[in-house]
PDB file of N, CA and C in Angstrom:
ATOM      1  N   UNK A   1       8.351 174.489 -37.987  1.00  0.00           N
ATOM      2  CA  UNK A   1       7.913 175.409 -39.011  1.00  0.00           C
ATOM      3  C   UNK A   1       7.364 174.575 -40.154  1.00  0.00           C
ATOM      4  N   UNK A   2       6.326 174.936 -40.806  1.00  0.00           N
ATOM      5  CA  UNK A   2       5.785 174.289 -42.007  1.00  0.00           C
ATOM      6  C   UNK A   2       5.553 175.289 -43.063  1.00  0.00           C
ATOM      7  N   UNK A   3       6.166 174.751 -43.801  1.00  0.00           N
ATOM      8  CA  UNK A   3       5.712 175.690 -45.459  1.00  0.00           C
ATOM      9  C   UNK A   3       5.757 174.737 -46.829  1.00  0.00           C
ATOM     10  N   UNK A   4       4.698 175.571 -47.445  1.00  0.00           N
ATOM     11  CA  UNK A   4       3.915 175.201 -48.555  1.00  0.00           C
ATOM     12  C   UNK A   4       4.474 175.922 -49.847  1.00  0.00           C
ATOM     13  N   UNK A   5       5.022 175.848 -50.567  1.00  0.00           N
ATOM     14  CA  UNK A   5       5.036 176.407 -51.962  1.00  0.00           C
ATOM     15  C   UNK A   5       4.198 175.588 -53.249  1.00  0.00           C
ATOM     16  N   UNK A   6       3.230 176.650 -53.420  1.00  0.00           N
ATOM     17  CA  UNK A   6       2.304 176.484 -54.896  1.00  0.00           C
ATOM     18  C   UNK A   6       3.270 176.340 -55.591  1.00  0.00           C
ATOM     19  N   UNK A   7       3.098 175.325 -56.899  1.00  0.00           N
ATOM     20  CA  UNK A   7       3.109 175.573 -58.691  1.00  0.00           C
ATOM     21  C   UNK A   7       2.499 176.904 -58.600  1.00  0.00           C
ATOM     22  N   UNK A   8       3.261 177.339 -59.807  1.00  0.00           N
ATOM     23  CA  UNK A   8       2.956 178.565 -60.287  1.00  0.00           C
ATOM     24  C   UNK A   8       3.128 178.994 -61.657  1.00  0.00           C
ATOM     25  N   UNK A   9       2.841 179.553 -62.254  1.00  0.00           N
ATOM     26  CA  UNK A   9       2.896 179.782 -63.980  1.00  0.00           C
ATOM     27  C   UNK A   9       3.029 181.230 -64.051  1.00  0.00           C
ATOM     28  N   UNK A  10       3.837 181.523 -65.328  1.00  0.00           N
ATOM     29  CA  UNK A  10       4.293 182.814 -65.207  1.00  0.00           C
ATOM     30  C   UNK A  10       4.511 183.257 -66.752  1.00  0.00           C
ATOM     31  N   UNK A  11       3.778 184.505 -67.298  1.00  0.00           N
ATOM     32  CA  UNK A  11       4.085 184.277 -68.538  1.00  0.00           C
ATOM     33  C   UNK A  11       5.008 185.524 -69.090  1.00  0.00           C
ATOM     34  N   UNK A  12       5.371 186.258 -68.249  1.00  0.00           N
ATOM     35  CA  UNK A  12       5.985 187.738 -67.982  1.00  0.00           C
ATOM     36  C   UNK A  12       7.503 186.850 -68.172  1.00  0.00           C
ATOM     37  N   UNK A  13       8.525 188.010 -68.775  1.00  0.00           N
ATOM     38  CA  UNK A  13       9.895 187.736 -69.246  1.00  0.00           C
ATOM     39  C   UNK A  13      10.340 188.034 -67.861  1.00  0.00           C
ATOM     40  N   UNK A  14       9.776 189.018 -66.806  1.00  0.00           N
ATOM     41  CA  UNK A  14      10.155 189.621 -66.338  1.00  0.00           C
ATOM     42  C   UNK A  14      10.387 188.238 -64.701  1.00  0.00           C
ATOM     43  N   UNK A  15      10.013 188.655 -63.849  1.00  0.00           N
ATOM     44  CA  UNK A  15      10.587 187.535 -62.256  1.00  0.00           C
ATOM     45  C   UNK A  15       9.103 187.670 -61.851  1.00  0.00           C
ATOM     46  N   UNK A  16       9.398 186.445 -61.105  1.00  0.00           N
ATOM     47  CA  UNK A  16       7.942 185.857 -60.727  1.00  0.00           C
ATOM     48  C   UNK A  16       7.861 186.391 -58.724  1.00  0.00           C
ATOM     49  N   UNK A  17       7.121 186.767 -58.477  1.00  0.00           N
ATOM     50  CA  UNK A  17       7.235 186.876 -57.059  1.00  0.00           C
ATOM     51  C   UNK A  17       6.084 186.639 -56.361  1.00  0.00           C
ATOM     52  N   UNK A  18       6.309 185.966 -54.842  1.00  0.00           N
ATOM     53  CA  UNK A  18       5.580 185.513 -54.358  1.00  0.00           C
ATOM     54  C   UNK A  18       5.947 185.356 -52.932  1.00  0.00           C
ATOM     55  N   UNK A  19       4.437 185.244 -51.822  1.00  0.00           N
ATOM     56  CA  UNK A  19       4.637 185.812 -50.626  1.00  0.00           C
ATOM     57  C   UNK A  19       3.964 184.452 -49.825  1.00  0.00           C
ATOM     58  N   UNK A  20       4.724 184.006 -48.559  1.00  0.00           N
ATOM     59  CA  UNK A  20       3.840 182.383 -48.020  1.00  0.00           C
ATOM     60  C   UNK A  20       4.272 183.451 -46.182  1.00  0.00           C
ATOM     61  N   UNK A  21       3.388 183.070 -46.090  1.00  0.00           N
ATOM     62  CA  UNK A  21       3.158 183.187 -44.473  1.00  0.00           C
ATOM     63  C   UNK A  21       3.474 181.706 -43.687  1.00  0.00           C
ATOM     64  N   UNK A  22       4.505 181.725 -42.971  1.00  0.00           N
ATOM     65  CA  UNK A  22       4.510 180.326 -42.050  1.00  0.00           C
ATOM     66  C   UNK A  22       4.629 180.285 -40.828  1.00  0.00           C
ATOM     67  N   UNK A  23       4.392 179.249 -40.094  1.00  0.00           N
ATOM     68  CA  UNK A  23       4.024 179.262 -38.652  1.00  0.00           C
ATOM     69  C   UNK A  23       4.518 178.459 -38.218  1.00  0.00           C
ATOM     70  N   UNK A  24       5.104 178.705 -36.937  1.00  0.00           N
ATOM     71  CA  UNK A  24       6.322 178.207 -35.900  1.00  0.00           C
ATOM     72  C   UNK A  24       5.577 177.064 -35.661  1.00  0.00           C
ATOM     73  N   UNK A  25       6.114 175.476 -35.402  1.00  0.00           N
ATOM     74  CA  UNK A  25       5.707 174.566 -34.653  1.00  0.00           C
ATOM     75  C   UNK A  25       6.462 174.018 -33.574  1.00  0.00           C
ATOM     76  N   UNK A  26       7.516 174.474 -33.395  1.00  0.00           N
ATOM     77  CA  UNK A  26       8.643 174.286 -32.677  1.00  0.00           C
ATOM     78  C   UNK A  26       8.457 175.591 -31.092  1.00  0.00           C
ATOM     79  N   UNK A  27       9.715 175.248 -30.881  1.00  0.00           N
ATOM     80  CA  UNK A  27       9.737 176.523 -29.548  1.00  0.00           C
ATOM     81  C   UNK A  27       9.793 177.562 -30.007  1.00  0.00           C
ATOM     82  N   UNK A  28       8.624 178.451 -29.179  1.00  0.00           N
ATOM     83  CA  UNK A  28       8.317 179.658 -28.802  1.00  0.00           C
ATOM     84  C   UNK A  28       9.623 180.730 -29.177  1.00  0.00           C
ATOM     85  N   UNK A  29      10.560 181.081 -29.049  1.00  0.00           N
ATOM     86  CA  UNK A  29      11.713 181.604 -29.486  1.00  0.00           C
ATOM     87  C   UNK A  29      12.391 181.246 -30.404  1.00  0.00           C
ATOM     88  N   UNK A  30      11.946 180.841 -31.251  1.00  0.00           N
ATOM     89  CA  UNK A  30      13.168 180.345 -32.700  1.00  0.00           C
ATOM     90  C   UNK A  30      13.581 181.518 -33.824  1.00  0.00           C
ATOM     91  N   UNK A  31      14.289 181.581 -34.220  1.00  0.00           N
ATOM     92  CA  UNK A  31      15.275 182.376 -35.150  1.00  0.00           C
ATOM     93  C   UNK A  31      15.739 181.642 -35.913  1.00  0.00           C
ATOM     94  N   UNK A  32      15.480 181.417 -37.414  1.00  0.00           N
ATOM     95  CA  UNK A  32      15.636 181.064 -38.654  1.00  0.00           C
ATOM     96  C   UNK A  32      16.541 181.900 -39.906  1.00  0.00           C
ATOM     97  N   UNK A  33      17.608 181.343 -40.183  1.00  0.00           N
ATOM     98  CA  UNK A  33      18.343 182.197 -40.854  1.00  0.00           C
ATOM     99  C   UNK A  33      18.241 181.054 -42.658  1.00  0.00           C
ATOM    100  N   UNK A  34      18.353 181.967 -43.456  1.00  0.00           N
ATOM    101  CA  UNK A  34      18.212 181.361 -45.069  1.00  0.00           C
ATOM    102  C   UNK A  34      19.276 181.328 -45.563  1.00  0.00           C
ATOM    103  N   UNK A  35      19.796 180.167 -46.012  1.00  0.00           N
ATOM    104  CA  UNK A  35      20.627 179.948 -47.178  1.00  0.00           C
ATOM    105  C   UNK A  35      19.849 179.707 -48.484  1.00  0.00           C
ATOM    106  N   UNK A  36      19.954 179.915 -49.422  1.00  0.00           N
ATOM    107  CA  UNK A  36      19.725 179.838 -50.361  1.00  0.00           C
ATOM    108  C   UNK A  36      20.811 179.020 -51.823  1.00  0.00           C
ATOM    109  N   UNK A  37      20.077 177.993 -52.422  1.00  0.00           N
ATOM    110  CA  UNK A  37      21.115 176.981 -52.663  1.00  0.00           C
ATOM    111  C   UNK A  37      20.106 177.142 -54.392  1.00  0.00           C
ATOM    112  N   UNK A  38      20.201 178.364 -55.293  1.00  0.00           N
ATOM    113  CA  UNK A  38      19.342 178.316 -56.360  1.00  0.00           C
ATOM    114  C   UNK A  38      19.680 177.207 -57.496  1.00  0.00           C
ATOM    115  N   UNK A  39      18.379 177.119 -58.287  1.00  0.00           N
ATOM    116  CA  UNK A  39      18.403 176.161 -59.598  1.00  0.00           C
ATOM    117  C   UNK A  39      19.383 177.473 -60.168  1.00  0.00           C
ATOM    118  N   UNK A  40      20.151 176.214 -61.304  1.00  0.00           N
ATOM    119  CA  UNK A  40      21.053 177.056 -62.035  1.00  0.00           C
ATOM    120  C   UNK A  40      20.239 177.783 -62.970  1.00  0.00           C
ATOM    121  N   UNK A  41      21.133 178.715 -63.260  1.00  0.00           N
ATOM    122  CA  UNK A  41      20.582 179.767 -63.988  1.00  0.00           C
ATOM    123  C   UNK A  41      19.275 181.125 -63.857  1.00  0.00           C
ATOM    124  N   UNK A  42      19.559 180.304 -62.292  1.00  0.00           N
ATOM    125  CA  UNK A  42      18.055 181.264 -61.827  1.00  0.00           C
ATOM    126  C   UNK A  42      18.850 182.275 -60.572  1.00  0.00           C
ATOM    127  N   UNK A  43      17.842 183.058 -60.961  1.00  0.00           N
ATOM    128  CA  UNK A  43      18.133 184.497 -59.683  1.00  0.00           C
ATOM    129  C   UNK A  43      16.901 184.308 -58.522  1.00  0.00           C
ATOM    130  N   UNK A  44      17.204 183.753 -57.257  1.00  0.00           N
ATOM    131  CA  UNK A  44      16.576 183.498 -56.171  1.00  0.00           C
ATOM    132  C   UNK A  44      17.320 185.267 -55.152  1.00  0.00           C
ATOM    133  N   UNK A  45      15.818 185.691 -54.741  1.00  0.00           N
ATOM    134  CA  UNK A  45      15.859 186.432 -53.546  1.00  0.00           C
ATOM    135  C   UNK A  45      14.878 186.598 -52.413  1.00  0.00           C
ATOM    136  N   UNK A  46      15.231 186.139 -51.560  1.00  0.00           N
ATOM    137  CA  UNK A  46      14.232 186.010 -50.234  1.00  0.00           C
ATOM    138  C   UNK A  46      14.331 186.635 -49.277  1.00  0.00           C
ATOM    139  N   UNK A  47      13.371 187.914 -49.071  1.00  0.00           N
ATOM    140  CA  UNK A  47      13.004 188.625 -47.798  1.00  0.00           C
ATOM    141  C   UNK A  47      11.690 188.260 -47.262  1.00  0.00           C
ATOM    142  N   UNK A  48      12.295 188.693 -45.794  1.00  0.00           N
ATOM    143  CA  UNK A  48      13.855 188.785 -45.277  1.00  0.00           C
ATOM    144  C   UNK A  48      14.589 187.598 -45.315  1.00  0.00           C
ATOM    145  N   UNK A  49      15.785 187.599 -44.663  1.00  0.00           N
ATOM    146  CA  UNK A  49      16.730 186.814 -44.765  1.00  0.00           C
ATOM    147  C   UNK A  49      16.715 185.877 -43.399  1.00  0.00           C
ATOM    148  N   UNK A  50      16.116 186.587 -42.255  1.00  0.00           N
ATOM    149  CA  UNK A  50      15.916 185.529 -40.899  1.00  0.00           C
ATOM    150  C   UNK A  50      14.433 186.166 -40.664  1.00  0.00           C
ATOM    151  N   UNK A  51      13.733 184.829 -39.835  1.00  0.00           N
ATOM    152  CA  UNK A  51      12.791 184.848 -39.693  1.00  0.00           C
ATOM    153  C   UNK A  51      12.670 184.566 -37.896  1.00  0.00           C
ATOM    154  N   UNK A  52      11.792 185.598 -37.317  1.00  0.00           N
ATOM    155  CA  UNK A  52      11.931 185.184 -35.831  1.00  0.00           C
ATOM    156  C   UNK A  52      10.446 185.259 -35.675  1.00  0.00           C
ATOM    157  N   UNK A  53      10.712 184.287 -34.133  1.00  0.00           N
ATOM    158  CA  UNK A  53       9.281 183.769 -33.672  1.00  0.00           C
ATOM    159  C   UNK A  53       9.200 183.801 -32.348  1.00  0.00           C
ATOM    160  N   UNK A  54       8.421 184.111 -31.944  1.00  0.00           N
ATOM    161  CA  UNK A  54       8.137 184.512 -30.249  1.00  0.00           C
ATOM    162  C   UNK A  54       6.460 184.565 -29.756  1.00  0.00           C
ATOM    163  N   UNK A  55       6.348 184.397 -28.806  1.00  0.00           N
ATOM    164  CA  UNK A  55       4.868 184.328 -28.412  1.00  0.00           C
ATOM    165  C   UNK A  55       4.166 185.133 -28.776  1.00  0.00           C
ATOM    166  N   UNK A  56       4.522 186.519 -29.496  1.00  0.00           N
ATOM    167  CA  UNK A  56       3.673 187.129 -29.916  1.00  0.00           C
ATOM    168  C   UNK A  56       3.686 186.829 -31.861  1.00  0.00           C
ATOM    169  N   UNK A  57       4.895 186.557 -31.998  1.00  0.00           N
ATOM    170  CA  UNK A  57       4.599 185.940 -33.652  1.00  0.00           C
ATOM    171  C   UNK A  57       5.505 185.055 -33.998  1.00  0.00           C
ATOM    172  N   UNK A  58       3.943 184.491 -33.972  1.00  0.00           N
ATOM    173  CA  UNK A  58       3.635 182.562 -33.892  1.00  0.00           C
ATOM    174  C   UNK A  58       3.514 182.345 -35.689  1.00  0.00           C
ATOM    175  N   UNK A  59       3.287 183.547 -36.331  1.00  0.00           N
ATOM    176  CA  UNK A  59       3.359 183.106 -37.877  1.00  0.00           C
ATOM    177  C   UNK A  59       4.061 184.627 -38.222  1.00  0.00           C
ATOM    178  N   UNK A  60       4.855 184.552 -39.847  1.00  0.00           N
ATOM    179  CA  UNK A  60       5.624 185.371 -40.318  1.00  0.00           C
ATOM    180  C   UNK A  60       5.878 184.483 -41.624  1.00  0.00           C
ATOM    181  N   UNK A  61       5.958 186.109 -42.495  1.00  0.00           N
ATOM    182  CA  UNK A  61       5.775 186.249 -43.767  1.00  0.00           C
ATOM    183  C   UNK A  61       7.250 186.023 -44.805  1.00  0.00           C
ATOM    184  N   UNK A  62       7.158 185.696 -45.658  1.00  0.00           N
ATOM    185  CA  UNK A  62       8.480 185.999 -46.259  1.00  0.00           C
ATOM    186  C   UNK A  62       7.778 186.271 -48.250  1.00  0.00           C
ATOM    187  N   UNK A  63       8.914 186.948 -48.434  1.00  0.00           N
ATOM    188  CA  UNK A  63       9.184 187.119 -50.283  1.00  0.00           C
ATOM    189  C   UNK A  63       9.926 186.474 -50.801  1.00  0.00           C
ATOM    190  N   UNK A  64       9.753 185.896 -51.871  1.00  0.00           N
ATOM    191  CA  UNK A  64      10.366 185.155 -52.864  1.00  0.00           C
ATOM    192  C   UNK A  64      10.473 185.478 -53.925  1.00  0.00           C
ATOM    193  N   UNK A  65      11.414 186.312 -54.669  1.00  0.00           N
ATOM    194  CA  UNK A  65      11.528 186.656 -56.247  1.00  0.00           C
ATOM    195  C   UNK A  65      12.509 185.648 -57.029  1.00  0.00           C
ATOM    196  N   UNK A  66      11.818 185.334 -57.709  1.00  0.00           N
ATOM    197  CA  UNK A  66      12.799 184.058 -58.988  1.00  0.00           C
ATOM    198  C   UNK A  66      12.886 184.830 -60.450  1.00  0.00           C
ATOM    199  N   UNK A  67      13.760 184.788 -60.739  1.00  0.00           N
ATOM    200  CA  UNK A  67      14.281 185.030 -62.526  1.00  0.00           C
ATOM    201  C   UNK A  67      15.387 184.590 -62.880  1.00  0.00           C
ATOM    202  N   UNK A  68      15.066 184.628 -64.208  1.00  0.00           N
ATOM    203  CA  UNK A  68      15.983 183.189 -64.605  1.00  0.00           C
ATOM    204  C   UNK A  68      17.040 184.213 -65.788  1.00  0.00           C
ATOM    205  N   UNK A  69      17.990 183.780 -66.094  1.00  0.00           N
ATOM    206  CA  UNK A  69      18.741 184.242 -67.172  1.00  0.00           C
ATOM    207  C   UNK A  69      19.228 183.523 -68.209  1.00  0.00           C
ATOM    208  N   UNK A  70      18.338 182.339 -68.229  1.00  0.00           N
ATOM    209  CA  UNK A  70      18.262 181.736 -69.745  1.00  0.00           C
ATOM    210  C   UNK A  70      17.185 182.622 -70.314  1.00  0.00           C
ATOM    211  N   UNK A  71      17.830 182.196 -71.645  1.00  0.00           N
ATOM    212  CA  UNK A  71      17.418 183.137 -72.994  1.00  0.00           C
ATOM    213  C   UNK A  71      16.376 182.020 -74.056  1.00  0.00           C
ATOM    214  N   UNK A  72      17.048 180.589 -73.908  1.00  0.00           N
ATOM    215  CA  UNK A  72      16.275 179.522 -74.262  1.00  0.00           C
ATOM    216  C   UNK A  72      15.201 178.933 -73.461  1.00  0.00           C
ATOM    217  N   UNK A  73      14.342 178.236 -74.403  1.00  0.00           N
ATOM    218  CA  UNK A  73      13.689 177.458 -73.429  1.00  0.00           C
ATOM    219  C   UNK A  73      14.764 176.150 -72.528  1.00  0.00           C
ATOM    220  N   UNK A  74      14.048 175.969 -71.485  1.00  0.00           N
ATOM    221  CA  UNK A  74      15.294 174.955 -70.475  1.00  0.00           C
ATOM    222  C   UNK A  74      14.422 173.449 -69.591  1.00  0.00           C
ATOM    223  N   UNK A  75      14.980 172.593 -69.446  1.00  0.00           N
ATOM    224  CA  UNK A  75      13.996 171.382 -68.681  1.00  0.00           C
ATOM    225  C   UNK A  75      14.179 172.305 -67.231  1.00  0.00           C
ATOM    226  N   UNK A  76      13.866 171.229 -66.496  1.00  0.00           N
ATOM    227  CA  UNK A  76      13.521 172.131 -65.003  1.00  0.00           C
ATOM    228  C   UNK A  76      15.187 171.784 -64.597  1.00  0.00           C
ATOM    229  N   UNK A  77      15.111 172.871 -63.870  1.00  0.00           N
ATOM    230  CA  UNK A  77      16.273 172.884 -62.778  1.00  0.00           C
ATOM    231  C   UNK A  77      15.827 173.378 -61.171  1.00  0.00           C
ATOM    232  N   UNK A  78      16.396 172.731 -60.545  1.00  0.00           N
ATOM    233  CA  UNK A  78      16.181 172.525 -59.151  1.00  0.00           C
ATOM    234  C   UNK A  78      17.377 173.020 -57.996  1.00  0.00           C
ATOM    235  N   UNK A  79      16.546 173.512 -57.119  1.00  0.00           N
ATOM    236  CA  UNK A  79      17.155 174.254 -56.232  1.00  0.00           C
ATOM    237  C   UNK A  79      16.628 173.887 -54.570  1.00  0.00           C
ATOM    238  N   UNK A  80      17.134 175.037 -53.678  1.00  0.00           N
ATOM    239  CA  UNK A  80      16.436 174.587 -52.561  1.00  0.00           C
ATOM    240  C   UNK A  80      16.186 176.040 -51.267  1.00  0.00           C
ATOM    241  N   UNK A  81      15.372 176.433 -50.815  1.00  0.00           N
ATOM    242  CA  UNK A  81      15.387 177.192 -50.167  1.00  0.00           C
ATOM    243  C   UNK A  81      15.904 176.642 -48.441  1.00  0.00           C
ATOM    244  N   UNK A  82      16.356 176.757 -47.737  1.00  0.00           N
ATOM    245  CA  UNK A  82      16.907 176.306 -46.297  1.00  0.00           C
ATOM    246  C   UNK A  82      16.598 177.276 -44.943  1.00  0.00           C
ATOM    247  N   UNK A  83      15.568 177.243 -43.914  1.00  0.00           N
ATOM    248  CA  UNK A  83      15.920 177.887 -43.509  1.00  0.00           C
ATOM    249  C   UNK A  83      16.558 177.068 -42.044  1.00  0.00           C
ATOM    250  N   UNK A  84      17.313 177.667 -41.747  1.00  0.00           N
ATOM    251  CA  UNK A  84      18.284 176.923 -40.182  1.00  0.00           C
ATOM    252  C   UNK A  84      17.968 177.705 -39.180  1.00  0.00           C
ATOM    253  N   UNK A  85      18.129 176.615 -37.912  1.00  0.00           N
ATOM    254  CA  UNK A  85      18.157 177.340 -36.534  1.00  0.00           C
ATOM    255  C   UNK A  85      19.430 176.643 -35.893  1.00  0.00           C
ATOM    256  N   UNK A  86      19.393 176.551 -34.728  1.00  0.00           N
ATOM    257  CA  UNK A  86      20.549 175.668 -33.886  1.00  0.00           C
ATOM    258  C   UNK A  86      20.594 174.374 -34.506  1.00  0.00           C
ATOM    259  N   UNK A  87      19.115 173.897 -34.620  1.00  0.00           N
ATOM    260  CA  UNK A  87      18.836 172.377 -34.322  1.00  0.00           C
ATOM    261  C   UNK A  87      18.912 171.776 -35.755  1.00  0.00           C
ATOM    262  N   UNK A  88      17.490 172.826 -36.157  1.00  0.00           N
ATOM    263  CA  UNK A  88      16.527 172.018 -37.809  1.00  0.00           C
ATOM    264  C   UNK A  88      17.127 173.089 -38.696  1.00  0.00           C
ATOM    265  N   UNK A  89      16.845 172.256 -39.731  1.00  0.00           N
ATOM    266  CA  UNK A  89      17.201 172.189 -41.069  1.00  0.00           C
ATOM    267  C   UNK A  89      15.509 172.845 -41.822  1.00  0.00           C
ATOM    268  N   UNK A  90      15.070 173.405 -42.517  1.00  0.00           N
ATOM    269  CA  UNK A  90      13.678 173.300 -42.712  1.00  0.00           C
ATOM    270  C   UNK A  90      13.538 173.507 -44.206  1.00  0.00           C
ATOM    271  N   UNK A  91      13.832 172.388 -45.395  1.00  0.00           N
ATOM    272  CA  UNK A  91      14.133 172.498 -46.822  1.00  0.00           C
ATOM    273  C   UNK A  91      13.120 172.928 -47.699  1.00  0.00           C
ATOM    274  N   UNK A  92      12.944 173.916 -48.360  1.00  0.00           N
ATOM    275  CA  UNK A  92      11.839 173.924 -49.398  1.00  0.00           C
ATOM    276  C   UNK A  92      12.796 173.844 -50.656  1.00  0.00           C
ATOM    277  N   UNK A  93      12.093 172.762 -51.067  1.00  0.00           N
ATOM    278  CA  UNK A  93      12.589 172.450 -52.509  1.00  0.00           C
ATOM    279  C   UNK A  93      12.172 173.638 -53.824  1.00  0.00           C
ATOM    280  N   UNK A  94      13.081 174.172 -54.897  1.00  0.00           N
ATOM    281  CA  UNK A  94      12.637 175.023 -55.561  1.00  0.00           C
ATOM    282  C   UNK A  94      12.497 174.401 -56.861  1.00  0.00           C
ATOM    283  N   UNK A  95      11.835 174.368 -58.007  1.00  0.00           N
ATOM    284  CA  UNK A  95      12.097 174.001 -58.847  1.00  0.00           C
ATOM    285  C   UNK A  95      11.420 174.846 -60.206  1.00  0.00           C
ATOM    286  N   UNK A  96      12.128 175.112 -61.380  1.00  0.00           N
ATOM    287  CA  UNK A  96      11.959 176.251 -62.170  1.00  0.00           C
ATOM    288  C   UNK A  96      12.477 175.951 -63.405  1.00  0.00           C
ATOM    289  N   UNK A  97      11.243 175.790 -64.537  1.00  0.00           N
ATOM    290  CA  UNK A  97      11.707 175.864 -66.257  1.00  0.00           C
ATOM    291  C   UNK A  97      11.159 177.131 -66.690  1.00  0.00           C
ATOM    292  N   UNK A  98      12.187 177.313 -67.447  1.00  0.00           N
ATOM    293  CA  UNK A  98      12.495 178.808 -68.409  1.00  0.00           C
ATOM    294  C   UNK A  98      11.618 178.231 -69.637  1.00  0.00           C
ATOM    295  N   UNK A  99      10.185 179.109 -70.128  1.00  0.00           N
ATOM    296  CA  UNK A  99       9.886 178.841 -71.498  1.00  0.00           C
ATOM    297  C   UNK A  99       9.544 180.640 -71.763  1.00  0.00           C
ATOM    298  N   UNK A 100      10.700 180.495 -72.888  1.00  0.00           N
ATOM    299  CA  UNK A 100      10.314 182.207 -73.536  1.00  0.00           C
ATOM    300  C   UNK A 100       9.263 181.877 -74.995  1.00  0.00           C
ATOM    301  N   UNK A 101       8.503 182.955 -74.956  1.00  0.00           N
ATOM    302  CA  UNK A 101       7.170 182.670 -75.398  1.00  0.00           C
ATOM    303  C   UNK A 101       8.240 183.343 -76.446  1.00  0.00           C
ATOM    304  N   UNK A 102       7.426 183.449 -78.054  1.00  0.00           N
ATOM    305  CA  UNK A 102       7.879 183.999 -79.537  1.00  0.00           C
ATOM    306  C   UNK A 102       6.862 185.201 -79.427  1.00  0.00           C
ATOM    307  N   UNK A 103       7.494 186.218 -79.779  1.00  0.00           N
ATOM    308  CA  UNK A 103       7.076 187.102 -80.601  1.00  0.00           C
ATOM    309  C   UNK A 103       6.382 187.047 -81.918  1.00  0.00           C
ATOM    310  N   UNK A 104       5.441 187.239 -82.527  1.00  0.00           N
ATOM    311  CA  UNK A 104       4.913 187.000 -83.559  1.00  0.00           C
ATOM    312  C   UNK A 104       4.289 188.481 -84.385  1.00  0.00           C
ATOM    313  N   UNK A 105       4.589 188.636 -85.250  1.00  0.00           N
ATOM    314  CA  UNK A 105       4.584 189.967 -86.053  1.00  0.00           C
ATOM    315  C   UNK A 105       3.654 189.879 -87.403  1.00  0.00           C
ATOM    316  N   UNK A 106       2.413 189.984 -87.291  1.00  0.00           N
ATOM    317  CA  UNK A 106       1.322 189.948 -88.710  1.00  0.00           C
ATOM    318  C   UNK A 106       1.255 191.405 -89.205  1.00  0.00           C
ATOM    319  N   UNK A 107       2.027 191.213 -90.524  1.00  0.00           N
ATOM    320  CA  UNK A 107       1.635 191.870 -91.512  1.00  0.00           C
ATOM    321  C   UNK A 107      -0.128 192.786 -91.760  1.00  0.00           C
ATOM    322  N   UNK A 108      -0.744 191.392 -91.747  1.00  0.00           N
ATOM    323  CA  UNK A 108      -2.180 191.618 -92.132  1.00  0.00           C
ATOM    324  C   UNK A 108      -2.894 192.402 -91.508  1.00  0.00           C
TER     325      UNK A 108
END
C-alpha cells in the first residue's frame, strides 16, 4: 500500500478534513485495520476504520478529520496514522500546529 499526505493550511477554527485514495501493492486480498496514535491535543478521525482490497478494488478511499483543542497558538505536535494487516505495518506520519488567528474589532 502507498500513501501520500499533502501539507495543508487551514484557517477555519473549525477541523480540517481530507480524503487520499490508496492502492494495494501487496496481495490481492489484504485487509487493513487503523490504529490511530494522535498528536497531542489533537482530535484524529479516520473513515473507515479497515480498508479491504481484492481484485476488484485495487485502490480505496479513506477520510481524515483533524481538530485540535488548543486554545493557544502551539509548535507542531506529531502523531501517526497505522494501518496493519497480518504482516505490514503501513505508517503515515501526522503532524499538526494550532495557530488561532485574533479577532480584530475597528471602531472606524
Amino acid at each position: 500500500m502507498l500513501i501520500y499526505l499533502q501539507s495543508l493550511s487551514q484557517t477555519s477554527k473549525d477541523e480540517v478534513t481530507l480524503t487520499r485514495i490508496v492502492t494495494n501493492v501487496g496481495p490481492v486480498d489484504s485487509v487493513y485495520k487503523l490504529v490511530v496514535e494522535p498528536p497531542f491535543g489533537v482530535r484524529v478521525v479516520v473513515t473507515p476504520e479497515t480498508l479491504v482490497f481484492n481484485s476488484k478494488n485495487k485502490s480505496v478511499s479513506f477520510t481524515v478529520r483533524v481538530s485540535t483543542t488548543h486554545e493557544i497558538n502551539t509548535g507542531f505536535d506529531f502523531g501517526s496514522l497505522i494501518w496493519r494487516d497480518y504482516v505490514h505495518n503501513v505508517t503515515i506520519p501526522v503532524s499538526v500546529r494550532t495557530q488561532v488567528l485574533q479577532n480584530y474589532y475597528d471602531e472606524n
